[in-house]
C-alpha atoms as a PDB file:
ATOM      1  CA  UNK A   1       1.928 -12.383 -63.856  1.00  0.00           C
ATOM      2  CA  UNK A   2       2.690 -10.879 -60.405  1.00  0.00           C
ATOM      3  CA  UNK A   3       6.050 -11.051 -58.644  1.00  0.00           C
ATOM      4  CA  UNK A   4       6.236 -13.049 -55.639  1.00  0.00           C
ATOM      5  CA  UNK A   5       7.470 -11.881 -52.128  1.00  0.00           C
ATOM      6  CA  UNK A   6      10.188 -14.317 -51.092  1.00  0.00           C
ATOM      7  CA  UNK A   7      11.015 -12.787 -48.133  1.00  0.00           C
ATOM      8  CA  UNK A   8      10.733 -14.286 -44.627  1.00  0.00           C
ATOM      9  CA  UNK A   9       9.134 -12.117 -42.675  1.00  0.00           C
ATOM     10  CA  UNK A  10       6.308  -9.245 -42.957  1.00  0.00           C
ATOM     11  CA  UNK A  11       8.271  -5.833 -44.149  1.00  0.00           C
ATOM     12  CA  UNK A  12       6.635  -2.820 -42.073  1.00  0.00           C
ATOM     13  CA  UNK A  13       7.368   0.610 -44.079  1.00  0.00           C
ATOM     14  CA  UNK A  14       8.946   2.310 -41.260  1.00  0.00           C
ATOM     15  CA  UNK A  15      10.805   5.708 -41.565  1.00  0.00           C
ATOM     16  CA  UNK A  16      13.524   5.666 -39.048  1.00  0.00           C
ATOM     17  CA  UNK A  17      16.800   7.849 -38.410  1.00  0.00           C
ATOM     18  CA  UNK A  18      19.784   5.042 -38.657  1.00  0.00           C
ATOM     19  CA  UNK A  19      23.010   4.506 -38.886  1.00  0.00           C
ATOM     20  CA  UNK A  20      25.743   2.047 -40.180  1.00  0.00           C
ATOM     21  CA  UNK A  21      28.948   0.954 -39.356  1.00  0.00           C
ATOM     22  CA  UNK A  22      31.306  -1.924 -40.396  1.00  0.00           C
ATOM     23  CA  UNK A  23      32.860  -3.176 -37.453  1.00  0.00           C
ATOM     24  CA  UNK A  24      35.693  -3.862 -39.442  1.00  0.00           C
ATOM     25  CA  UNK A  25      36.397  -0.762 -40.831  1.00  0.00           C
ATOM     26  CA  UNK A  26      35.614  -1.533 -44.418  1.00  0.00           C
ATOM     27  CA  UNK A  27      33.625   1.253 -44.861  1.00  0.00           C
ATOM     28  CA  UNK A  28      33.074   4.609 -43.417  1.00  0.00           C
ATOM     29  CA  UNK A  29      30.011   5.006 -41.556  1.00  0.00           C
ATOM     30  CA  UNK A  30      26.871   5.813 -42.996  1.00  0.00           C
ATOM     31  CA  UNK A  31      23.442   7.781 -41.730  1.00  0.00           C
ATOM     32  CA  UNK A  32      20.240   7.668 -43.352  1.00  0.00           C
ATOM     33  CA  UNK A  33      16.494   6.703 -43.211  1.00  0.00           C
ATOM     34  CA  UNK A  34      14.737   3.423 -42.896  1.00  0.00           C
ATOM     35  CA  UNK A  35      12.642   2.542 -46.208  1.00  0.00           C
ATOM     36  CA  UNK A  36      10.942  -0.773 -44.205  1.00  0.00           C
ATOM     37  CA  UNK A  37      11.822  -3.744 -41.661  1.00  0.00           C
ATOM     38  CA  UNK A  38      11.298  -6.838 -40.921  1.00  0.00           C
ATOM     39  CA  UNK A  39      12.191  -9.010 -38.081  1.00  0.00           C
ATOM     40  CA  UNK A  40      15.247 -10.372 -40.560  1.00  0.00           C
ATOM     41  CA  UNK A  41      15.609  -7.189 -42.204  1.00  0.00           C
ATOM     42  CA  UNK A  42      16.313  -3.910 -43.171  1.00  0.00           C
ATOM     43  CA  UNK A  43      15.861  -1.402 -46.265  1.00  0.00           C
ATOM     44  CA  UNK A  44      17.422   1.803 -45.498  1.00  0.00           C
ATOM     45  CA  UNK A  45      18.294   4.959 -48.255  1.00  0.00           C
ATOM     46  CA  UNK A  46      21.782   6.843 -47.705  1.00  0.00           C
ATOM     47  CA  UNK A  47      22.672  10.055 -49.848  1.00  0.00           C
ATOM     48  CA  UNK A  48      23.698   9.975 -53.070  1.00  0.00           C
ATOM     49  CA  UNK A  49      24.131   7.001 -55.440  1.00  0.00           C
ATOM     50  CA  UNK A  50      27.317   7.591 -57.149  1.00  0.00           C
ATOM     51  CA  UNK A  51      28.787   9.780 -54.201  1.00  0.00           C
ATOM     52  CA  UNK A  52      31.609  10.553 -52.689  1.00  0.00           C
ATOM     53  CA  UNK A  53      30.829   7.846 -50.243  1.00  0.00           C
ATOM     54  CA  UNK A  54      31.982   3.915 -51.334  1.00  0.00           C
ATOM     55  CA  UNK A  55      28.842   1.722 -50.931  1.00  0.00           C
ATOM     56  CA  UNK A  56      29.504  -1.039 -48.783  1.00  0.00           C
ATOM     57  CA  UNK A  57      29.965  -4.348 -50.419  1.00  0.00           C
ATOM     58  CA  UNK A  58      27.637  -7.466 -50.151  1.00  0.00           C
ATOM     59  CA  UNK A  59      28.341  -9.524 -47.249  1.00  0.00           C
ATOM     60  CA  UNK A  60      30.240  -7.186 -45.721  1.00  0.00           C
ATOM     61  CA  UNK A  61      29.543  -7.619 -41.642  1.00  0.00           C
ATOM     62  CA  UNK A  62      27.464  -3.985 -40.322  1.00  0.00           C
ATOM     63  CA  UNK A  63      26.312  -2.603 -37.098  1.00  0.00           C
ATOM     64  CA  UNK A  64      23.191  -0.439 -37.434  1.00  0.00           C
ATOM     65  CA  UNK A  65      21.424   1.450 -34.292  1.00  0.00           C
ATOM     66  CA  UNK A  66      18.002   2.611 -35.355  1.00  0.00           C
ATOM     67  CA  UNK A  67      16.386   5.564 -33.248  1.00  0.00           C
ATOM     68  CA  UNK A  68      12.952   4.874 -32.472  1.00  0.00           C
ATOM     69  CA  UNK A  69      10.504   6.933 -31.699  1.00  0.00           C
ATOM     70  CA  UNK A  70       9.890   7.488 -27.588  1.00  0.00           C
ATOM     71  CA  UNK A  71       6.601   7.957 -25.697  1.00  0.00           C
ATOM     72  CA  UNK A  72       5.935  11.399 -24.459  1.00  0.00           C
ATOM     73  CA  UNK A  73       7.735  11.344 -20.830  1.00  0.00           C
ATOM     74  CA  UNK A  74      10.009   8.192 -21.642  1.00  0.00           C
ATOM     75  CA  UNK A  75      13.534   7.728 -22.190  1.00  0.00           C
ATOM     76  CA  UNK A  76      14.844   7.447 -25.982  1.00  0.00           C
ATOM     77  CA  UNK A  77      15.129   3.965 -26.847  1.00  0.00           C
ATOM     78  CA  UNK A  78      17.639   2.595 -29.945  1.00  0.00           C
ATOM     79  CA  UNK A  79      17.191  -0.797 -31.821  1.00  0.00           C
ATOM     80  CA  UNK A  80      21.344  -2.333 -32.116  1.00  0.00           C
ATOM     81  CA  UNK A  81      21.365  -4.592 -34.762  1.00  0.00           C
ATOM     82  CA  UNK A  82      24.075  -6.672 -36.377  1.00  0.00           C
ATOM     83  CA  UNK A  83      23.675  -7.907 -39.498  1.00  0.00           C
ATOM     84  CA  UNK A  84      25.433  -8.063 -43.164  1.00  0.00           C
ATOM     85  CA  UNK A  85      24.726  -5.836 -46.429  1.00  0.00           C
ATOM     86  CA  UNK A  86      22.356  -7.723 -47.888  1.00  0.00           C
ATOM     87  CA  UNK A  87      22.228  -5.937 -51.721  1.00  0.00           C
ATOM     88  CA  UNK A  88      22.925  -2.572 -52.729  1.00  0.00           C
ATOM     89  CA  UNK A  89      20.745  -0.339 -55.303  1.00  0.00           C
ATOM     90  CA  UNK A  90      22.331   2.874 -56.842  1.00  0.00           C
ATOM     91  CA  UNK A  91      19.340   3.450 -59.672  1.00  0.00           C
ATOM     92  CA  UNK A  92      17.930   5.731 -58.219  1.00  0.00           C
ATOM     93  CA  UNK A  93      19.639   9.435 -56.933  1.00  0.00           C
ATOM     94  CA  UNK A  94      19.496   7.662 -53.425  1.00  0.00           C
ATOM     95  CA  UNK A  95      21.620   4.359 -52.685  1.00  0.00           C
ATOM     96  CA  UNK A  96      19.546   1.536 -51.361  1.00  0.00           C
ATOM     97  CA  UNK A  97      21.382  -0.589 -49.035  1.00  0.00           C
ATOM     98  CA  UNK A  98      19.214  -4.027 -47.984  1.00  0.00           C
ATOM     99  CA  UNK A  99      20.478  -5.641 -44.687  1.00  0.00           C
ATOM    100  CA  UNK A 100      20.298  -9.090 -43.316  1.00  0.00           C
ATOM    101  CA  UNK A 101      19.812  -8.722 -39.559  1.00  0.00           C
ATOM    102  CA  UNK A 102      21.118 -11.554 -37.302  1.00  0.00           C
ATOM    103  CA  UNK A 103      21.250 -10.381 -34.081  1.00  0.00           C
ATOM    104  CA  UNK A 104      18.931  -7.090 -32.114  1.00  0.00           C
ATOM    105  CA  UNK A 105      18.690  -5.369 -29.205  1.00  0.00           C
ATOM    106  CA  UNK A 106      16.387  -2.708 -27.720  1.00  0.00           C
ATOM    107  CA  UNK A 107      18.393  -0.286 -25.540  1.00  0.00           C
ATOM    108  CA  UNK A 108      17.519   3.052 -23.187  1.00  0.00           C
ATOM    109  CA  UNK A 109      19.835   6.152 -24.545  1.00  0.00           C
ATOM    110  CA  UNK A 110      22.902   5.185 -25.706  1.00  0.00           C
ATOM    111  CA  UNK A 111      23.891   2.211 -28.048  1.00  0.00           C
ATOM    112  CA  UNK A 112      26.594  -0.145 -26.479  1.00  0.00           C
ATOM    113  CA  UNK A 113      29.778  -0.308 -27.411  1.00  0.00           C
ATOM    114  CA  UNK A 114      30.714  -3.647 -29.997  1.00  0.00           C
ATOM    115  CA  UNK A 115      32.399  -5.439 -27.071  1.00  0.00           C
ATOM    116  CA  UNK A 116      29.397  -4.904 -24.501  1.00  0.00           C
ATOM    117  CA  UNK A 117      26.585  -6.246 -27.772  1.00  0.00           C
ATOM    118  CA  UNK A 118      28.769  -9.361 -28.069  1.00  0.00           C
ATOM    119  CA  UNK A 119      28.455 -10.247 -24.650  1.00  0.00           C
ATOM    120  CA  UNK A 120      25.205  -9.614 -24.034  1.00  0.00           C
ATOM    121  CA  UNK A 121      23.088 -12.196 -23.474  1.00  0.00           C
ATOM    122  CA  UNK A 122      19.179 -10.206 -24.058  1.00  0.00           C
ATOM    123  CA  UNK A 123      19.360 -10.051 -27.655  1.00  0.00           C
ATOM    124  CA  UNK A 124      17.365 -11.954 -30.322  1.00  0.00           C
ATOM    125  CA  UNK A 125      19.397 -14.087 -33.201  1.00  0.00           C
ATOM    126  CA  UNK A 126      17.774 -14.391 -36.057  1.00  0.00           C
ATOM    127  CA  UNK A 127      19.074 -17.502 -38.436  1.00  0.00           C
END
């Protein structure tokens, strides 16, 4: 018998530079590498399982910014998501944090600040 994909959406195995913050503090920030996305989510690896480092706790609120990759000649662009931790995964020697993305942005350069994504109205909510 085969295990079925409940998920959503179509995961794409990308391999991005991220990073994630709790915009409440409850964790310190984290930087990794995206394992694949969707349009409502996000597997991303992050140092060692068993670290130094607290893994973040399920349902905690996140902010991730995800650099993508620029054309030659054009400004570097970052994907601002917020979201929640979705499940985390310390088998392996690298923790696995999933994410459930609820909100997106595409930005030139530099990520906005948490007050300026809030009011934003060009970003995509995913329910």
């Amino acid at each position: 018998m085969t295990d079925l994909d409940l998920r959503r959406d179509t995961r794409y195995a990308v391999q991005l530079s991220c990073r994630v913050s709790s915009p409440l503090q409850s964790f310190n920030a984290l930087s990794g590498v995206t394992l694949n996305m969707s349009r409502s989510g996000l597997l991303a690896v992050f140092g060692e399982a068993g670290g130094l480092v607290p893994a973040p706790i399920v349902g905690t609120p996140v902010r991730i910014t995800v650099e993508l990759p620029g054309a030659h000649g054009k400004s570097h662009r970052v994907l601002e998501c917020l979201g929640r931790v979705a499940r985390v995964g310390d088998d392996t020697s690298l923790r696995q944090v999933g994410f459930i993305l609820q909100r997106y942005l595409f930005q030139a350069v530099a990520p906005l600040a948490a007050d300026d994504f809030a009011a934003s109205p060009a970003y995509d909510s995913v329910h």
